[in-house]
PDB file of N, CA and C in Angstrom:
ATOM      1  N   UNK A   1       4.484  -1.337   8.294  1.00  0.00           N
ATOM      2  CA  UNK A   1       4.523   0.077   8.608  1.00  0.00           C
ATOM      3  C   UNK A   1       3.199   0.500   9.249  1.00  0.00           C
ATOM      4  N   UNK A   2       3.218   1.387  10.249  1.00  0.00           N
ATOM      5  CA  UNK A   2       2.408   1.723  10.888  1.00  0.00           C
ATOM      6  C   UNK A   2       1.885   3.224  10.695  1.00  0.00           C
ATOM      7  N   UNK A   3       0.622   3.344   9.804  1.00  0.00           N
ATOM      8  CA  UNK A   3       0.686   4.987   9.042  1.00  0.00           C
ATOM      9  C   UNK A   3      -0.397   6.007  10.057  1.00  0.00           C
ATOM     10  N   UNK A   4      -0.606   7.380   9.574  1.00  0.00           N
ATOM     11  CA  UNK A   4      -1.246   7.615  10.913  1.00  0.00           C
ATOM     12  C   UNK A   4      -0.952   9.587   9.860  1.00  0.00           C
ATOM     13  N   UNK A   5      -2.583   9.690   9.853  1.00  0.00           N
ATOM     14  CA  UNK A   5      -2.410  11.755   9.444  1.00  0.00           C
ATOM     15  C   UNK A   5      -2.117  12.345  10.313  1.00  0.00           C
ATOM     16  N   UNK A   6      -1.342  13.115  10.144  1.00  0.00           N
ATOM     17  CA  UNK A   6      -0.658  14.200  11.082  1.00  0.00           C
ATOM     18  C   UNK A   6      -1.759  15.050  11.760  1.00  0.00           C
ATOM     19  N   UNK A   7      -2.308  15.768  10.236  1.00  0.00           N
ATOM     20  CA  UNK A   7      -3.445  16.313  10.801  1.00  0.00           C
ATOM     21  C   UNK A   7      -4.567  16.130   9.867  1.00  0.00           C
ATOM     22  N   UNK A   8      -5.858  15.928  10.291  1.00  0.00           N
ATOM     23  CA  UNK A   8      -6.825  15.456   9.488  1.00  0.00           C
ATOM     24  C   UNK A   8      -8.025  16.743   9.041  1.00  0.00           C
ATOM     25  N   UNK A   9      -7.473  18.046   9.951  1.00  0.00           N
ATOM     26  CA  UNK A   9      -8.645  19.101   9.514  1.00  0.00           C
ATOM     27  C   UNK A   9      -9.172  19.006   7.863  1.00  0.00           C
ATOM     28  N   UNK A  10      -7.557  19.043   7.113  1.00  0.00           N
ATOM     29  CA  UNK A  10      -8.066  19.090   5.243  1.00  0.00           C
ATOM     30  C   UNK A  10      -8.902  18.060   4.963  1.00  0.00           C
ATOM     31  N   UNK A  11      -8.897  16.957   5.418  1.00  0.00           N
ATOM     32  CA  UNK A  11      -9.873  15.675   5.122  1.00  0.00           C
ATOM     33  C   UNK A  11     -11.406  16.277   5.257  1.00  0.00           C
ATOM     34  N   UNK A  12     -10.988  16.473   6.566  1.00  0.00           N
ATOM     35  CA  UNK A  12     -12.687  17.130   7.246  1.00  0.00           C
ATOM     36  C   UNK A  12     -13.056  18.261   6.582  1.00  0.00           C
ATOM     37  N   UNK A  13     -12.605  18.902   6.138  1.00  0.00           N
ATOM     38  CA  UNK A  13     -13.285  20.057   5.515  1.00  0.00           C
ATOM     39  C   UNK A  13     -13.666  19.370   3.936  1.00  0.00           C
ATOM     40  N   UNK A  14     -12.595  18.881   3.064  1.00  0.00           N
ATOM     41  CA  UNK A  14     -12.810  18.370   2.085  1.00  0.00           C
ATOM     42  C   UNK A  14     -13.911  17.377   1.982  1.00  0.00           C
ATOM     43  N   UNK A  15     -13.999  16.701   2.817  1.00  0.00           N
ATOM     44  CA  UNK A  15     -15.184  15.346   2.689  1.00  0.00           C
ATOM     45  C   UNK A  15     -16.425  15.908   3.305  1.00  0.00           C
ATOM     46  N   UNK A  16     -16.283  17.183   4.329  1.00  0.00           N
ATOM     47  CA  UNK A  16     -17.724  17.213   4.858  1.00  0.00           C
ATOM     48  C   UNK A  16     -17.909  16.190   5.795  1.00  0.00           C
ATOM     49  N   UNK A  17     -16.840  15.912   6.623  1.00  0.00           N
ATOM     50  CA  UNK A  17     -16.828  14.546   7.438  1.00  0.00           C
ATOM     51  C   UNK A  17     -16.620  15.170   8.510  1.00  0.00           C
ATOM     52  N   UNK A  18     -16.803  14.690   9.957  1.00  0.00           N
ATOM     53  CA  UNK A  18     -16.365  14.720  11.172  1.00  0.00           C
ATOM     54  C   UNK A  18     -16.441  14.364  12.282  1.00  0.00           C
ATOM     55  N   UNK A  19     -15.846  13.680  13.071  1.00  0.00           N
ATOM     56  CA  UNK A  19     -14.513  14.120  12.773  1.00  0.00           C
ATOM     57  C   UNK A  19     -13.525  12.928  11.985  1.00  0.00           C
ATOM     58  N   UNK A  20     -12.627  12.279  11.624  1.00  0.00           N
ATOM     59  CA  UNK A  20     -11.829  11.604  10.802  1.00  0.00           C
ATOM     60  C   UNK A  20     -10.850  11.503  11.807  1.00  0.00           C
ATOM     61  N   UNK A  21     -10.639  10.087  12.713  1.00  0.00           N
ATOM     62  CA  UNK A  21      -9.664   9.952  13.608  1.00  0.00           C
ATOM     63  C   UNK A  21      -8.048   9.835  12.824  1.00  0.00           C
ATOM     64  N   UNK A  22      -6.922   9.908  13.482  1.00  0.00           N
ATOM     65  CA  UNK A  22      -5.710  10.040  12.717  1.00  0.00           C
ATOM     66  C   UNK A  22      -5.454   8.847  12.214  1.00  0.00           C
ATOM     67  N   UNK A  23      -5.632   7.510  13.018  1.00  0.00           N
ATOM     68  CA  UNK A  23      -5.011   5.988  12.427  1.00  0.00           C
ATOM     69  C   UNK A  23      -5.241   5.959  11.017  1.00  0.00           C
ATOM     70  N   UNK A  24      -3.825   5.550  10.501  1.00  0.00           N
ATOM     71  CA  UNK A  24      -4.749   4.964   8.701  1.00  0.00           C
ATOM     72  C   UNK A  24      -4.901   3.686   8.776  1.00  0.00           C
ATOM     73  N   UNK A  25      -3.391   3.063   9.349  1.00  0.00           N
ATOM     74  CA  UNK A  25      -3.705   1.347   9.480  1.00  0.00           C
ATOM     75  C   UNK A  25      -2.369   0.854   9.398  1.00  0.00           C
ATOM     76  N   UNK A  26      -2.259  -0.713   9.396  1.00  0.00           N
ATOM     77  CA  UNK A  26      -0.905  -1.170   9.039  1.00  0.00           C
ATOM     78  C   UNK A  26      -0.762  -1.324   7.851  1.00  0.00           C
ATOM     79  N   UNK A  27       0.372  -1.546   7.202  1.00  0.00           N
ATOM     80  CA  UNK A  27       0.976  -1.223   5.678  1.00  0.00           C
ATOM     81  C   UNK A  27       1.651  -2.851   5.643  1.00  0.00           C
ATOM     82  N   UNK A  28       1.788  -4.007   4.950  1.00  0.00           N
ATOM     83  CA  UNK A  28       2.213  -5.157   5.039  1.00  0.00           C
ATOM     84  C   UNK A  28       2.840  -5.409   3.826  1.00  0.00           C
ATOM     85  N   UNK A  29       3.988  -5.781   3.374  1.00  0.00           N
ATOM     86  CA  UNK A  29       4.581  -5.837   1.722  1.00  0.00           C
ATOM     87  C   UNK A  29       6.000  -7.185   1.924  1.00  0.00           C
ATOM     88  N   UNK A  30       5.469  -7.564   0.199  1.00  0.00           N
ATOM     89  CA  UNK A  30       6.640  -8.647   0.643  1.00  0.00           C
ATOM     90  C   UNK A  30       6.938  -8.313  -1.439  1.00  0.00           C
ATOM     91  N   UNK A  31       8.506  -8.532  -1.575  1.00  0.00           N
ATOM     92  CA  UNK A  31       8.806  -8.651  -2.837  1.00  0.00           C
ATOM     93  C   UNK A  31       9.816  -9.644  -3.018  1.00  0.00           C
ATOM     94  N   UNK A  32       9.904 -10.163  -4.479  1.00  0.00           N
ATOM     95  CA  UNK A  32      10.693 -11.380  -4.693  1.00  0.00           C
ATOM     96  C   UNK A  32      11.153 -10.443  -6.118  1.00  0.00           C
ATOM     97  N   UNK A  33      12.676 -10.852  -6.172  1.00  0.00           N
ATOM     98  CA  UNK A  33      13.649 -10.482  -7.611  1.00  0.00           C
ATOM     99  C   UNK A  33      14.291 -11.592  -7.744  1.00  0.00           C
ATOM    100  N   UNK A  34      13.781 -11.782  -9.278  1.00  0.00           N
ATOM    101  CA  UNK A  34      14.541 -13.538 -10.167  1.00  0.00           C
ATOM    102  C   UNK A  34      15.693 -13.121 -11.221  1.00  0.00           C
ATOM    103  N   UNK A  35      16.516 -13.323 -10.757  1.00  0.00           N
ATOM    104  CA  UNK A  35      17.390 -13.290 -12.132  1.00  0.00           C
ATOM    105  C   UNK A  35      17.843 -14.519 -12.336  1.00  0.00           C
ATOM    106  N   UNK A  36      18.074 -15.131 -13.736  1.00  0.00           N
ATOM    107  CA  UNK A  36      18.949 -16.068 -14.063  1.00  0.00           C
ATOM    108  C   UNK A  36      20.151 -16.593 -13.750  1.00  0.00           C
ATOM    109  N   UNK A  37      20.398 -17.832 -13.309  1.00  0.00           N
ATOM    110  CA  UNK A  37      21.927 -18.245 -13.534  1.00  0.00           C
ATOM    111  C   UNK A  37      22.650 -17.669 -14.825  1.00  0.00           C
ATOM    112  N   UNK A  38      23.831 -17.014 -14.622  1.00  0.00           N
ATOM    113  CA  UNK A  38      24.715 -16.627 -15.885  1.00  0.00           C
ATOM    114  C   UNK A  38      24.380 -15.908 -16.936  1.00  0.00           C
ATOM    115  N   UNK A  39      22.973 -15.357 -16.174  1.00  0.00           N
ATOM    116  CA  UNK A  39      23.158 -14.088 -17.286  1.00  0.00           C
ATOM    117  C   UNK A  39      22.406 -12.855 -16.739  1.00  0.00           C
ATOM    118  N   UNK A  40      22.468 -12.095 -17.601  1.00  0.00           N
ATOM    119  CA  UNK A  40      21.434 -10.643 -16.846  1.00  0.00           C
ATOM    120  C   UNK A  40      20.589  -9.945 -17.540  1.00  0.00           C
ATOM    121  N   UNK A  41      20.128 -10.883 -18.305  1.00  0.00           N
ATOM    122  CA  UNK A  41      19.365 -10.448 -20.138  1.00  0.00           C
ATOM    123  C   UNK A  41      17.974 -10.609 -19.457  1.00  0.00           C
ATOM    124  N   UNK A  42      18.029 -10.797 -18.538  1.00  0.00           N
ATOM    125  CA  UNK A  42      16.352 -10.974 -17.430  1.00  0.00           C
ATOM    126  C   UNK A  42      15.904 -10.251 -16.426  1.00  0.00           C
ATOM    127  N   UNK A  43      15.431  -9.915 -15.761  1.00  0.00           N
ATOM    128  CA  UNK A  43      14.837  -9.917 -14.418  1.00  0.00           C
ATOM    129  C   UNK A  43      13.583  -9.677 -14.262  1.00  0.00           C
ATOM    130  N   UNK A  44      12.839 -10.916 -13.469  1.00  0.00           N
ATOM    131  CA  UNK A  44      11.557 -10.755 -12.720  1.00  0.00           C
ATOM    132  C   UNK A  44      11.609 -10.372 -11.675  1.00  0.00           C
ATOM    133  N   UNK A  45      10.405  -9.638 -11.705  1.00  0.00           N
ATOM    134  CA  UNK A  45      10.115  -9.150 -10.325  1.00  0.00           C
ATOM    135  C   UNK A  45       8.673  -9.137  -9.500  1.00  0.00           C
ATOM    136  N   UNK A  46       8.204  -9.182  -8.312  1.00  0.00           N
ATOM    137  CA  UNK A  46       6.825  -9.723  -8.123  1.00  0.00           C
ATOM    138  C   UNK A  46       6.770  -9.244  -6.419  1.00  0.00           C
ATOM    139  N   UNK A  47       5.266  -8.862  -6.256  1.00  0.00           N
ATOM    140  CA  UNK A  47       5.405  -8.903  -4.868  1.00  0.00           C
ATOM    141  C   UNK A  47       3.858  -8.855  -4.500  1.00  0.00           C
ATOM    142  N   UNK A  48       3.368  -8.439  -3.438  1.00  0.00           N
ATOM    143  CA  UNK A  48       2.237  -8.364  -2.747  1.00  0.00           C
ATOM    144  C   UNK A  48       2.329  -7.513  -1.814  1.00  0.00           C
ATOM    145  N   UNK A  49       1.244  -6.914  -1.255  1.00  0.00           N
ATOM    146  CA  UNK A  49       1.008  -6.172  -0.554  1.00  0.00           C
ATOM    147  C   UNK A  49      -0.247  -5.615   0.197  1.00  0.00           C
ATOM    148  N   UNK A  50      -0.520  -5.734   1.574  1.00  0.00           N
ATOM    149  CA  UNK A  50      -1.972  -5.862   2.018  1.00  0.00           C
ATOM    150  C   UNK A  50      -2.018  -4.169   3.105  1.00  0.00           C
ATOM    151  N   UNK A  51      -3.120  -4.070   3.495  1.00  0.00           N
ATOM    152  CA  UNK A  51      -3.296  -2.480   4.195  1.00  0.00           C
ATOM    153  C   UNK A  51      -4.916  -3.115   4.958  1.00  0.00           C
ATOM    154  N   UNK A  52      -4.278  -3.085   5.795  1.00  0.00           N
ATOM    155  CA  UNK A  52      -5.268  -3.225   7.697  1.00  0.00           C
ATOM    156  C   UNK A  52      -5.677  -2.421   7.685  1.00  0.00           C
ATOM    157  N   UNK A  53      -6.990  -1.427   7.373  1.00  0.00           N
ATOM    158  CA  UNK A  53      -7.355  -0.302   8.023  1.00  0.00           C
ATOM    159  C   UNK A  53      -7.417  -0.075   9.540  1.00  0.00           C
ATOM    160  N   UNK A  54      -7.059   0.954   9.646  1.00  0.00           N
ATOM    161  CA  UNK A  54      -7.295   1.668  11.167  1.00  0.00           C
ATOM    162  C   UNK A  54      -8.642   2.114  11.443  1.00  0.00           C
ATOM    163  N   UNK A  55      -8.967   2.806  12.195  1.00  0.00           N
ATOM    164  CA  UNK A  55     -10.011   4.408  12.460  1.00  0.00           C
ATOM    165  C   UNK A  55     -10.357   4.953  11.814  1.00  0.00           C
ATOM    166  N   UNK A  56      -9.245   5.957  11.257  1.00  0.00           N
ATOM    167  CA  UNK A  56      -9.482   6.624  10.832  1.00  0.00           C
ATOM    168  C   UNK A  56      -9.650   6.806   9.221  1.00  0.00           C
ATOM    169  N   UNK A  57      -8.889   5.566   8.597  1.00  0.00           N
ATOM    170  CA  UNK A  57      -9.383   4.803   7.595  1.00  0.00           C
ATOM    171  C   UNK A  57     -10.654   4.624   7.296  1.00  0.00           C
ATOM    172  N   UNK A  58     -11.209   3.714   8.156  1.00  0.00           N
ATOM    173  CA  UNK A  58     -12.479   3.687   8.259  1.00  0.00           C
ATOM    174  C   UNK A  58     -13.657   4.664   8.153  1.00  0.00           C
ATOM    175  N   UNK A  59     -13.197   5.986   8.571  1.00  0.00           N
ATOM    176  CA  UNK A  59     -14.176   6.984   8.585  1.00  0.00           C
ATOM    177  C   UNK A  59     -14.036   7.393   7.477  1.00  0.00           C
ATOM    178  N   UNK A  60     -13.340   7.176   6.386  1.00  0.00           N
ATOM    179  CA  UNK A  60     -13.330   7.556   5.394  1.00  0.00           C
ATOM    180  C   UNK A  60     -13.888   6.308   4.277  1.00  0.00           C
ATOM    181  N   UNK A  61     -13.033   5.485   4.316  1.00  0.00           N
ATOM    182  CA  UNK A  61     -13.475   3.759   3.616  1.00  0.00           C
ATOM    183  C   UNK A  61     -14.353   3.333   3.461  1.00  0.00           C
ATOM    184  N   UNK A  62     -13.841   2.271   3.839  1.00  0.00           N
ATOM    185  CA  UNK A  62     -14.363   0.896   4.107  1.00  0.00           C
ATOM    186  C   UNK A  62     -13.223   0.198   5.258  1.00  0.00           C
ATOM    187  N   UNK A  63     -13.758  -0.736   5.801  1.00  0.00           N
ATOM    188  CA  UNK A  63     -13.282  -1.695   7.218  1.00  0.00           C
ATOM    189  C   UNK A  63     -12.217  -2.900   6.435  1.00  0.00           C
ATOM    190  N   UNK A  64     -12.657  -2.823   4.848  1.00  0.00           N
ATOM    191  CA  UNK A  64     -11.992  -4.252   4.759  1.00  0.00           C
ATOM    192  C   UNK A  64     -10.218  -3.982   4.433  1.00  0.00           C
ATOM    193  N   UNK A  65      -9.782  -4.861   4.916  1.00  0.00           N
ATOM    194  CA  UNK A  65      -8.296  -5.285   4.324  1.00  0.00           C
ATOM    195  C   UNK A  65      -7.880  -5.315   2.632  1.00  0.00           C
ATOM    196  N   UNK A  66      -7.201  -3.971   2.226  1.00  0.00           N
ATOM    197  CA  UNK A  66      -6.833  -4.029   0.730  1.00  0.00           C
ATOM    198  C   UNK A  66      -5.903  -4.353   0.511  1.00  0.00           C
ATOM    199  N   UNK A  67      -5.914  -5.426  -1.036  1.00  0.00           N
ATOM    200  CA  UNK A  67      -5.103  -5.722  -1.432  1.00  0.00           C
ATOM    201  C   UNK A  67      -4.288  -5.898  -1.750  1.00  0.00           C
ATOM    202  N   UNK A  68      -2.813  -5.892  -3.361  1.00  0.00           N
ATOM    203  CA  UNK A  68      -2.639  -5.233  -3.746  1.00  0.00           C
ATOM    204  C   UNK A  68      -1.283  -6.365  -4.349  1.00  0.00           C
ATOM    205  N   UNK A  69      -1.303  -6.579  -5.768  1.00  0.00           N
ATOM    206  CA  UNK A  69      -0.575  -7.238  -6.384  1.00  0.00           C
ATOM    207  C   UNK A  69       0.228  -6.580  -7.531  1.00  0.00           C
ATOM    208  N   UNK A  70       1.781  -7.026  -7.457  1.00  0.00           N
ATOM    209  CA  UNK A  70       1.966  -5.921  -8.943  1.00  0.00           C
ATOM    210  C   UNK A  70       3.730  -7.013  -9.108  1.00  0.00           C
ATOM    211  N   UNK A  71       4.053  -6.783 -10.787  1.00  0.00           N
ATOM    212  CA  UNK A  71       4.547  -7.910 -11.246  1.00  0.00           C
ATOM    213  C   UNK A  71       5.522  -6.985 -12.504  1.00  0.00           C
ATOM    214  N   UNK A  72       6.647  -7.421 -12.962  1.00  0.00           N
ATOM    215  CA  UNK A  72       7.019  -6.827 -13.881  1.00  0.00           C
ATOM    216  C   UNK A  72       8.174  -7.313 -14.480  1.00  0.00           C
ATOM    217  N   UNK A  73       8.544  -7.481 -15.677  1.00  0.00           N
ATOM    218  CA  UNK A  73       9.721  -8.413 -16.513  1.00  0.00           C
ATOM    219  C   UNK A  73      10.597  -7.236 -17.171  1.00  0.00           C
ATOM    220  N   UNK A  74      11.443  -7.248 -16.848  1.00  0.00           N
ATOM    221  CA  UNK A  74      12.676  -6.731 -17.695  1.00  0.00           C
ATOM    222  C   UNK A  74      13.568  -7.497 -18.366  1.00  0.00           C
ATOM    223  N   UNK A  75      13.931  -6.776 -19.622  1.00  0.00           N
ATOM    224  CA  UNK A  75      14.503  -7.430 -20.783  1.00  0.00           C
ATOM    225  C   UNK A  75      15.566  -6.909 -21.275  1.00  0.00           C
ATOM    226  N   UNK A  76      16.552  -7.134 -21.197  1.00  0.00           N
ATOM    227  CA  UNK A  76      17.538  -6.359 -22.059  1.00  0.00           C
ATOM    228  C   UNK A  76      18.684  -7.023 -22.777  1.00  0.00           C
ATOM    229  N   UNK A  77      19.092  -6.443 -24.221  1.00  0.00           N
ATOM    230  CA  UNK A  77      19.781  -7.412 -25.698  1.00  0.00           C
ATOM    231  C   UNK A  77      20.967  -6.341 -25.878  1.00  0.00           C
TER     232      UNK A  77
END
């Protein structure tokens, strides 16, 4: 996904910044769902996810590429 502020005046006034270009950056995500053979008393779930800053990111940030990991088990009897 390709993200981007509409309008950035509230930034700029709020941060005392200026100016704060619109780019935020690219948005990158991948997810995986496990369920079991023959049953449904499970499901894992797992994914990743990274963020390219843009510009205008930057004028606010940092330049580097964030992370972003998240994981979760469901159970049900």
């Amino acid at each position: 996904n390709f993200l981007r502020f509409e309008r950035t005046e509230p930034l700029e006034l709020l941060l005392f910044q200026s100016p704060i270009r619109h780019t935020i950056g690219v948005d990158y995500g991948i997810g995986v769902e496990y369920r079991p053979p023959l049953t449904e008393n499970m499901v894992l779930t797992g994914g990743a996810s990274a963020l390219t800053p843009g510009q205008g990111f930057r004028d606010i940030y940092t330049g580097k590429t964030l992370f972003s990991l998240f994981g979760a088990a469901k159970f049900t009897f």
